[in-house]
Protein backbone atom coordinates (compact mmCIF):
# COMPACT_ATOMS: atom_id res chain seq x y z
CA UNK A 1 91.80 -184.38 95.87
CA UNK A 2 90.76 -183.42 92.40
CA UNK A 3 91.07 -187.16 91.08
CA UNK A 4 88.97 -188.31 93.27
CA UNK A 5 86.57 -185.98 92.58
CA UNK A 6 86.92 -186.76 89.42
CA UNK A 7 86.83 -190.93 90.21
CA UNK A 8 83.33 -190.19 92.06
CA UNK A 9 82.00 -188.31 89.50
CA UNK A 10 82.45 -191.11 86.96
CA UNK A 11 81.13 -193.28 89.03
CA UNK A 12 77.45 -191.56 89.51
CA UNK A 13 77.87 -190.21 86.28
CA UNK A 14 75.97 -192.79 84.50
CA UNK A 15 72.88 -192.09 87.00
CA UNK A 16 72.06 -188.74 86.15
CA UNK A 17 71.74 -189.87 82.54
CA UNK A 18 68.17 -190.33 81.42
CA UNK A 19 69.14 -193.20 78.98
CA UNK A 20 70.16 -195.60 81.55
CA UNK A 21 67.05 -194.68 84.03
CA UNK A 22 65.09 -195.82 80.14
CA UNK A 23 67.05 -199.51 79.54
CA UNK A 24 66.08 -200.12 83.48
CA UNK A 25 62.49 -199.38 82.78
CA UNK A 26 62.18 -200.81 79.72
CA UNK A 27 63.88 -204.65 80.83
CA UNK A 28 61.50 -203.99 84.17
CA UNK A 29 58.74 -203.78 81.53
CA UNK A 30 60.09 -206.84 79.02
CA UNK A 31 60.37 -209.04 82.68
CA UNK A 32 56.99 -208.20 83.41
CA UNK A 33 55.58 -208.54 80.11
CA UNK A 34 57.23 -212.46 79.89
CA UNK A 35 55.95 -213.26 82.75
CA UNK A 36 52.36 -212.51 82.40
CA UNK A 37 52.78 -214.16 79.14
CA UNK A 38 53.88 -216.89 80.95
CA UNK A 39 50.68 -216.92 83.61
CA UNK A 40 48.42 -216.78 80.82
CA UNK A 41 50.34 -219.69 78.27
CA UNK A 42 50.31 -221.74 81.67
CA UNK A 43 46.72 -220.99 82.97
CA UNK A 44 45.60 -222.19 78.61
CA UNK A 45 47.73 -224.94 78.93
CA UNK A 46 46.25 -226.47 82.21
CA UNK A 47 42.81 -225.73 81.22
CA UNK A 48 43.61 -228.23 77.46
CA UNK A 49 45.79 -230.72 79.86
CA UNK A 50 41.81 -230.90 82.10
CA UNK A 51 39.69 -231.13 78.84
CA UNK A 52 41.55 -233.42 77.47
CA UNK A 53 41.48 -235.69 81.00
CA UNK A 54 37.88 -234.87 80.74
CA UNK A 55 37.50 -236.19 76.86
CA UNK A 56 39.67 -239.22 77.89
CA UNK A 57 37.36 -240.15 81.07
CA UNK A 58 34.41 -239.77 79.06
CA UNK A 59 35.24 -242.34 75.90
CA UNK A 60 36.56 -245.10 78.75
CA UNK A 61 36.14 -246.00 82.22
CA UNK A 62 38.97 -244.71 84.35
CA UNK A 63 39.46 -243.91 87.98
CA UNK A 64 38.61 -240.71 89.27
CA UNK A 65 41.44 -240.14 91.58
CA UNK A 66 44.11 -241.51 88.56
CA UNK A 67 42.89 -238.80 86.58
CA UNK A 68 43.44 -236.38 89.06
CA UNK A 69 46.74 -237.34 90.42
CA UNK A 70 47.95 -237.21 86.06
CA UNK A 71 46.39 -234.03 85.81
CA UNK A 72 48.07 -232.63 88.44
CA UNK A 73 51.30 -234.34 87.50
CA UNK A 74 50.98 -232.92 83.80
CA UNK A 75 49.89 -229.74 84.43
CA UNK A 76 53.11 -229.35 87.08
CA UNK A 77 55.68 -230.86 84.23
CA UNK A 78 54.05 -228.02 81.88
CA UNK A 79 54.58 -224.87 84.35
CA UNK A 80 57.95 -225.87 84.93
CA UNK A 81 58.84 -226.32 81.27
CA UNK A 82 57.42 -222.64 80.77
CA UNK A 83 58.84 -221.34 83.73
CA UNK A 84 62.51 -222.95 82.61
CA UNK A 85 61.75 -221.09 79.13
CA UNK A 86 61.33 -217.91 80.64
CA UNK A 87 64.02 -217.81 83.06
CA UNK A 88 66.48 -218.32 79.86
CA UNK A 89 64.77 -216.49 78.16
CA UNK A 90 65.05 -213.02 80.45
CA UNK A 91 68.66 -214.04 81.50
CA UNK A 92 69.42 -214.27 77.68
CA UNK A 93 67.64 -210.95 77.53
CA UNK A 94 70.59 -209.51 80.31
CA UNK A 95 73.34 -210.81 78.34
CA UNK A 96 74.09 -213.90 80.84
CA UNK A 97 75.16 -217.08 79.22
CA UNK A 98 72.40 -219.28 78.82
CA UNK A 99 74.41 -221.91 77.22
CA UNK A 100 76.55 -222.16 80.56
CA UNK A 101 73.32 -222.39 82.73
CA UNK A 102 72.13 -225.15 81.03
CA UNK A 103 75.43 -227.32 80.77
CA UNK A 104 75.95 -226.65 84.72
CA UNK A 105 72.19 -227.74 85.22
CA UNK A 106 72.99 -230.60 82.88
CA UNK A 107 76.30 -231.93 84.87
CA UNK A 108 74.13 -231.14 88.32
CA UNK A 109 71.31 -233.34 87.72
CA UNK A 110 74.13 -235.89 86.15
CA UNK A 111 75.24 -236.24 89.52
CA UNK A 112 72.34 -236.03 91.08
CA UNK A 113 70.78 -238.82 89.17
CA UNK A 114 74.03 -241.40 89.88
CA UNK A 115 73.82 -240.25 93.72
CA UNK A 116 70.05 -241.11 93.95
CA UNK A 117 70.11 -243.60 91.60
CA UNK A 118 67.41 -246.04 93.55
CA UNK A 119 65.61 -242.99 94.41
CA UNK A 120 65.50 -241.44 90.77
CA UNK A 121 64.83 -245.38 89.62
CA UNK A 122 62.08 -245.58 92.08
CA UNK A 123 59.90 -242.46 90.77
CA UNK A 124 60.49 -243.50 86.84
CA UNK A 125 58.64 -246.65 88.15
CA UNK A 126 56.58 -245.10 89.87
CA UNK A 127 55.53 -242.86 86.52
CA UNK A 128 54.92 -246.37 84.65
CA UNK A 129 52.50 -247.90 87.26
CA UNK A 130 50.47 -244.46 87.06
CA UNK A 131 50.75 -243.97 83.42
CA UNK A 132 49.73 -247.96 82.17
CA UNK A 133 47.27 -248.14 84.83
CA UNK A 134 49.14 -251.65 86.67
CA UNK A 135 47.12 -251.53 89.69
CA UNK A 136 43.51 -250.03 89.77
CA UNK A 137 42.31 -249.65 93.62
């Protein structure tokens, strides 16, 4: 009876320490801190990805709705970039492996890529015909 006494004290032994209630706080605080960082980096980036659509329209004659279909593609490619950043960048923070993360995201969209070939193929085109302006409606 006394060892396991002695097991369950152990066990909540760590929670009555004040250090370990401090490291929770503080990586709540560090996750929260990235990703307001993050907000803001985004909410600058997508307001330079609009001037520079709007500097761009105004030196040549462009379509409207092109413009706003790349911003909108641009802007999206940017917050996932920073999002992806983050994310390893907290998980590297918690002592996961980011190294592992990536190579299985890696070998994932590998296989992705060969299963949807025609589908992957299609948007890459698709990309091209928006970005050197092919057809103009």
């Amino acid at each position: 009876m006394n060892q396991v006494m002695n097991i369950i004290s152990s066990l909540f032994e760590p929670l009555t320490k004040i250090e370990t209630y401090e490291n929770i706080a503080t990586k709540i605080a560090m996750i929260v801190i990235y990703i307001i960082v993050a907000l803001i980096v985004i909410k600058i980036l997508n307001k330079m990805i609009e001037q520079g659509f709007k500097i761009q329209n105004k030196s040549k004659k462009s379509n409207k709705k092109r413009s706003k279909t790349l911003i909108s593609l641009v802007q999206n490619v940017v917050k996932y970039i920073v999002l992806f950043i983050v994310i390893t960048t907290i998980l590297s923070k918690f002592g996961i492996s980011v190294e592992g993360v990536i190579a299985s995201a890696g070998v994932v969209g590998l296989a992705v890529g060969f299963g949807a070939q025609t589908i992957v193929k299609d948007v890459i085109t698709g990309f091209f015909i928006i970005f050197e302006s092919q057809f103009d409606v």
